[in-house]
Structures are given as C-alpha cells and as structure tokens.
C-alpha atoms as a PDB file:
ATOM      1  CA  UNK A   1     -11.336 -93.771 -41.889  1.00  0.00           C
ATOM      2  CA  UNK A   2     -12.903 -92.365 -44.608  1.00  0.00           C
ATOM      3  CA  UNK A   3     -16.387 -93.888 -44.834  1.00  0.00           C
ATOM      4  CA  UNK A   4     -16.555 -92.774 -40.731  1.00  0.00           C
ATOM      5  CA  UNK A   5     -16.133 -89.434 -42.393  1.00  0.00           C
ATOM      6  CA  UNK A   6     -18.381 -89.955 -44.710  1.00  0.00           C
ATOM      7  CA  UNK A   7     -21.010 -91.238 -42.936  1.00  0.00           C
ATOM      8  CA  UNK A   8     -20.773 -88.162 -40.270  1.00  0.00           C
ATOM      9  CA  UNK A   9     -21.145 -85.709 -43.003  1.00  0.00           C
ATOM     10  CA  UNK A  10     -24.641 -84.079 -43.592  1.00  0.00           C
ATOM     11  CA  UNK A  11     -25.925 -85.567 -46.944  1.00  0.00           C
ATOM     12  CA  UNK A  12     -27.803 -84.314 -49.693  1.00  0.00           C
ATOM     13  CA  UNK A  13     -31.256 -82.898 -48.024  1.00  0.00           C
ATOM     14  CA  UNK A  14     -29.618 -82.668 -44.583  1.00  0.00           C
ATOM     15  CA  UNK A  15     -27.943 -79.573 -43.379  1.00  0.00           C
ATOM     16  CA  UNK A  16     -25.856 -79.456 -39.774  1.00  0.00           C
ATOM     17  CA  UNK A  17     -27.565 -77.681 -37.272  1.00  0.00           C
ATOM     18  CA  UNK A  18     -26.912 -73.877 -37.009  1.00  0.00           C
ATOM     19  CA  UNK A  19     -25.018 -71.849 -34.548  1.00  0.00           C
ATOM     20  CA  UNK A  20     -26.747 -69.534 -32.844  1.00  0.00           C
ATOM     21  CA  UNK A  21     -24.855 -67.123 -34.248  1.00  0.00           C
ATOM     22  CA  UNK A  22     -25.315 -68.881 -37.776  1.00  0.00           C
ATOM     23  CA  UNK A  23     -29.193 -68.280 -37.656  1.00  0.00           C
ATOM     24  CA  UNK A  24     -28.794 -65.059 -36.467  1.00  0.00           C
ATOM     25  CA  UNK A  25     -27.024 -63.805 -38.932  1.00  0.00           C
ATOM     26  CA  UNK A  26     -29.062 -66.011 -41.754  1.00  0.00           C
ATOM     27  CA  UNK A  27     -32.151 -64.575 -40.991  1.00  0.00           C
ATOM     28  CA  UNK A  28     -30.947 -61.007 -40.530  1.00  0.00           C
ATOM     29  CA  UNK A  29     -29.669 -61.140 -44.010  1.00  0.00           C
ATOM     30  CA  UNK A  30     -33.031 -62.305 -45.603  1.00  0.00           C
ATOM     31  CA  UNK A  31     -34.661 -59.558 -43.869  1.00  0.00           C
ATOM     32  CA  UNK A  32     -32.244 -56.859 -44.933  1.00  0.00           C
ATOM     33  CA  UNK A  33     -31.805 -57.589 -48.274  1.00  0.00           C
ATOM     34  CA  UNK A  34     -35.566 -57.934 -48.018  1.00  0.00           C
ATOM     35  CA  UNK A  35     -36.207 -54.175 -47.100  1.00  0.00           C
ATOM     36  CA  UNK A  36     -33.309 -53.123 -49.022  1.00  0.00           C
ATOM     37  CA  UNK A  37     -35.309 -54.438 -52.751  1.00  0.00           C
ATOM     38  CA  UNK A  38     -38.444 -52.799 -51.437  1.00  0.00           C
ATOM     39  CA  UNK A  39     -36.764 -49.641 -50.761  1.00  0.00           C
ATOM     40  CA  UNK A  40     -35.424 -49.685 -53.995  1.00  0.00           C
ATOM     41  CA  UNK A  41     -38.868 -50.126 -55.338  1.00  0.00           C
ATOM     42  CA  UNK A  42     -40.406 -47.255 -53.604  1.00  0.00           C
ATOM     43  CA  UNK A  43     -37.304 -44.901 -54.336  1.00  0.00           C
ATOM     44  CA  UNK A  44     -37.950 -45.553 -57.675  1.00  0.00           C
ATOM     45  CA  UNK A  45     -41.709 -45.081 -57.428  1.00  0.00           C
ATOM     46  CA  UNK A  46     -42.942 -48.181 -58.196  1.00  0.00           C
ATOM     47  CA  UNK A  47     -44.628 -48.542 -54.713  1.00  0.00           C
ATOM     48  CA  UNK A  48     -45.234 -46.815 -51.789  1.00  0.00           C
ATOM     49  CA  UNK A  49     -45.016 -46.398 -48.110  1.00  0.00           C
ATOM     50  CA  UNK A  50     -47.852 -48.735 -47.427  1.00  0.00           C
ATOM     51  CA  UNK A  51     -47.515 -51.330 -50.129  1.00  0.00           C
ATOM     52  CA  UNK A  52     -43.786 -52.009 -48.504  1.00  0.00           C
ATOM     53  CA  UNK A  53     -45.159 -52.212 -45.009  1.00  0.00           C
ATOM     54  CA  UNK A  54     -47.850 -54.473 -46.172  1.00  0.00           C
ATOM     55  CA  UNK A  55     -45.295 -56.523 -48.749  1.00  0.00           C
ATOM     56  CA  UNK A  56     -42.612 -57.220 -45.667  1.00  0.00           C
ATOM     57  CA  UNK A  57     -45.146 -58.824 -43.547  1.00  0.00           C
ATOM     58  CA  UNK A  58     -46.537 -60.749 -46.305  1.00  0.00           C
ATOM     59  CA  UNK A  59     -42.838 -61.583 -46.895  1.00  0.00           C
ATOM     60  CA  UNK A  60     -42.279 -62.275 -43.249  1.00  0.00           C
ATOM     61  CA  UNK A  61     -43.593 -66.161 -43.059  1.00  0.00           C
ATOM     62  CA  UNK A  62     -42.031 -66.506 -46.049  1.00  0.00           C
ATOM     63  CA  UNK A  63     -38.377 -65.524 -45.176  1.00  0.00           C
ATOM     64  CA  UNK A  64     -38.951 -67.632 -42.132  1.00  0.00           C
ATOM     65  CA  UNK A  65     -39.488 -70.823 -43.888  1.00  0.00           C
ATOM     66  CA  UNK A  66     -39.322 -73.310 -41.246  1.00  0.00           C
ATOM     67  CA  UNK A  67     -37.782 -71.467 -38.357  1.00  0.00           C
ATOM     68  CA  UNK A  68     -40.807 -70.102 -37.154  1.00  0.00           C
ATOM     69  CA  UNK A  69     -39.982 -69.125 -34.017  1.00  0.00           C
ATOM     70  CA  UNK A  70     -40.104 -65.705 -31.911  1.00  0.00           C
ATOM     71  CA  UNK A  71     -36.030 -65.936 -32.152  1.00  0.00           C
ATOM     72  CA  UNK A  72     -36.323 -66.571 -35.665  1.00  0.00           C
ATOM     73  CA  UNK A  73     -38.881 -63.578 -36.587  1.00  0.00           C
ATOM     74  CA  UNK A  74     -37.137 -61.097 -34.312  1.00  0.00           C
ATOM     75  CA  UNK A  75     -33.654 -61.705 -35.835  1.00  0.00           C
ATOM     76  CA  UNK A  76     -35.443 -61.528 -39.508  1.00  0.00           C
ATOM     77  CA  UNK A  77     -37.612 -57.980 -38.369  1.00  0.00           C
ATOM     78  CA  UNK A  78     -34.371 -56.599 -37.159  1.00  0.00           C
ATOM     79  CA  UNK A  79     -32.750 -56.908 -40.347  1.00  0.00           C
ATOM     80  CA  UNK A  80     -35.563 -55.117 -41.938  1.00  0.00           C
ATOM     81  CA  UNK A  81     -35.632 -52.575 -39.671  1.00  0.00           C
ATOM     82  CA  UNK A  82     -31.789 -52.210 -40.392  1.00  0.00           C
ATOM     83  CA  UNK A  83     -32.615 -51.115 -43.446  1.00  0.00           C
ATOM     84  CA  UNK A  84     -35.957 -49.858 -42.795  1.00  0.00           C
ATOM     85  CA  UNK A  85     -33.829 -46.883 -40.852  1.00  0.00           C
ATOM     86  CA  UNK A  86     -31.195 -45.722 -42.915  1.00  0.00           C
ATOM     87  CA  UNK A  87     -31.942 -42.683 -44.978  1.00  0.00           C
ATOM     88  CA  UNK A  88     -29.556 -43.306 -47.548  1.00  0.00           C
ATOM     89  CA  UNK A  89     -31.742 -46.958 -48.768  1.00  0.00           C
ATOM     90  CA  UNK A  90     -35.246 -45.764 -47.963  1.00  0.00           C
ATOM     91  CA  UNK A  91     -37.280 -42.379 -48.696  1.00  0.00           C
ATOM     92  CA  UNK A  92     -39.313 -43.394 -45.544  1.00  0.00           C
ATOM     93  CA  UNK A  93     -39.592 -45.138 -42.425  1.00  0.00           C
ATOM     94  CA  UNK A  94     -42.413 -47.713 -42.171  1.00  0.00           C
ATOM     95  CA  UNK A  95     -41.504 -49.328 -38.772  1.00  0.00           C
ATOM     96  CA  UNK A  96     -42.713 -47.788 -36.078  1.00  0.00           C
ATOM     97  CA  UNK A  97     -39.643 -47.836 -33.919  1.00  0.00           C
ATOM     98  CA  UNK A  98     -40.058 -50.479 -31.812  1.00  0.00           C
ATOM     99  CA  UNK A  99     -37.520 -52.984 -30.926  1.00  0.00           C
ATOM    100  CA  UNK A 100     -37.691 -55.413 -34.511  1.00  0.00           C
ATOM    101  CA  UNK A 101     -41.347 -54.986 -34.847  1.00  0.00           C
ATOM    102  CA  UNK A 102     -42.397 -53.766 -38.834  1.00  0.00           C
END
C-alpha cells in the first residue's frame, strides 16, 4: 500500500496541479509583495514614480514564470494594484485605475 502511495505522490521536480484558487492566490502574492518592496523603495527615495511603473512591468514576465496566461497576469496585476492603492504602502499611485492593468 505504500509504494501505490508513493508512486501517486508528485516527486522531486513535479508539483500537483493548482487549484484555481491555489494560482490565484500564488500569483496575487508575487505581485503584492512585488509593489509592496517598490513602494518601500520610493518611500524611502531611492526611486521614483516612474522607475516603479517601469520596474513592475519589467518584473511582470518575470513573476509569471511559466503561467503566462491572461488569467495568470491579471491575478499577478491585481495584486500589484492592491498595493499600488493603499496610501499607507505607497506615496503614489502609478496604475491608472483600470481593472488589474499597471
């Protein structure tokens, strides 16, 4: 019974498919905690407006790794705009308000 188990389980390399949910929630958390450093950085004046609307799409692809999908990028832009949108993390807003679009 135990090498059936075995075998089912995802090995090294391998990861089980995610919920939809799962990926959701995955993605929205790169992009937030994304935004949330680059805030940081232009609170602190290190960079401004610009250079953190210009570094999260540069960072976009990048957060997306293989799930490059209009699901995928949406659920990873509305993290960022999470942040992007609260006062209290960012001195500015660089999203121009539409629905998950930087």
């Amino acid at each position: 019974m135990l090498v059936v188990v075995l075998g089912l389980a995802p090995g090294p390399g391998q990861s089980a498919p995610l919920s939809e949910k799962e990926a959701f929630m995955l993605l929205f958390g790169k992009g937030n905690g994304a935004m949330r450093t680059l805030c940081v950085l232009e609170r602190d004046g290190l960079i401004s407006a610009e250079q953190r609307r210009r570094y999260s799409e540069t960072l976009t692809p990048l957060l997306l790794e293989r799930a490059d999908d209009a699901v995928a990028r949406r659920n990873l832009r509305v993290g960022m705009a999470f942040a992007d949108g609260r006062a209290s993390l960012c001195p500015s807003s660089v999203f121009s308000g539409g629905e998950g679009t930087p």
